[in-house]
Protein backbone atom coordinates (compact mmCIF):
# COMPACT_ATOMS: atom_id res chain seq x y z
CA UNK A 1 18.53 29.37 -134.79
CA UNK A 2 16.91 28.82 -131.13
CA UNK A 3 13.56 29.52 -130.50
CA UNK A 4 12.73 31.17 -127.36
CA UNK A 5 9.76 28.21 -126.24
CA UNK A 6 9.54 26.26 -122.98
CA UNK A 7 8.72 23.33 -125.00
CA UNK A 8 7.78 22.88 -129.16
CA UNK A 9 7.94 18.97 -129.39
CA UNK A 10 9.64 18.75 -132.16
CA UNK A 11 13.76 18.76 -133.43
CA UNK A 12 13.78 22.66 -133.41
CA UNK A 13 16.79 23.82 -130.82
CA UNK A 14 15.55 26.45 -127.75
CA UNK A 15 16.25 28.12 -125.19
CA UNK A 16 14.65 29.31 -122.39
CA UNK A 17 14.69 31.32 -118.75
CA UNK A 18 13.58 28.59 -116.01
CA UNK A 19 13.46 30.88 -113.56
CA UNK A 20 10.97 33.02 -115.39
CA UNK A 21 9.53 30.46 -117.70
CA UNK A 22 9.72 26.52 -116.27
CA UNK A 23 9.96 27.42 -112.76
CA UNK A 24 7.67 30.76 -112.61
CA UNK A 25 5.89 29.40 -110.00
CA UNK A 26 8.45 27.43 -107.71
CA UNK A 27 9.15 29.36 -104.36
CA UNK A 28 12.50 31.54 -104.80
CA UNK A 29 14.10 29.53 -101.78
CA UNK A 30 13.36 26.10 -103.99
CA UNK A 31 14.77 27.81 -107.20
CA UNK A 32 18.03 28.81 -105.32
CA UNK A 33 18.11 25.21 -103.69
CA UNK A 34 17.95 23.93 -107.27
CA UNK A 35 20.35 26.19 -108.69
CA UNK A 36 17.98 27.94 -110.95
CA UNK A 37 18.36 31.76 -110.71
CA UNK A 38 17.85 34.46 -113.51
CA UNK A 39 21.31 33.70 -114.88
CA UNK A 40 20.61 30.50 -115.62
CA UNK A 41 19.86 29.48 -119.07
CA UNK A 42 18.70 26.32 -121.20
CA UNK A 43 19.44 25.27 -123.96
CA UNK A 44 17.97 22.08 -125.72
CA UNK A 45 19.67 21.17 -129.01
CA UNK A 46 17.98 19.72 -131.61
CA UNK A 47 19.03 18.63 -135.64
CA UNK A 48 20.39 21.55 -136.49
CA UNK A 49 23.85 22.03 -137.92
CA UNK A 50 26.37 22.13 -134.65
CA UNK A 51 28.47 25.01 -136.73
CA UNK A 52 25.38 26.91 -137.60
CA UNK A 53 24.21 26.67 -133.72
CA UNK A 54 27.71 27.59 -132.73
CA UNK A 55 28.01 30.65 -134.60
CA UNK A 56 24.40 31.62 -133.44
CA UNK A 57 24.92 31.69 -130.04
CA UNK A 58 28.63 33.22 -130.44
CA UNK A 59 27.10 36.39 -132.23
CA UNK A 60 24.14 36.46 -129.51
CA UNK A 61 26.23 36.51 -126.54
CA UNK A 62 28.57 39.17 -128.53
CA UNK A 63 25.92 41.24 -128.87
CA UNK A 64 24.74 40.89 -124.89
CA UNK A 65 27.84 41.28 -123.36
């Protein structure tokens, strides 16, 4: 259900790494000021159905962990 995009501009749902993605080319020390380290996810939810988002990122974080 998420797409893995920094930024589609539409109602799509994503997610993405900011510390390897949005913030790339921020200094480490800002990133760690900011609270954005390579744990650090975000998601952006668009129109999809809450359940079918739900269930989506249930199974992915199964599968990681």
């Amino acid at each position: 259900m998420f797409t893995y995009v920094p930024n589609i501009g539409d109602a799509r749902s994503l997610i993405v790494d900011p510390a390897r993605i949005t913030h790339r080319e921020v200094s480490p020390e800002f990133r760690r000021m900011s609270g954005v380290d390579g744990n650090l996810i975000r998601l952006s939810i668009g129109l999809e159905d809450t359940a079918d988002l739900i269930a989506d990122l249930e199974q992915a974080i199964r599968r990681a962990y």
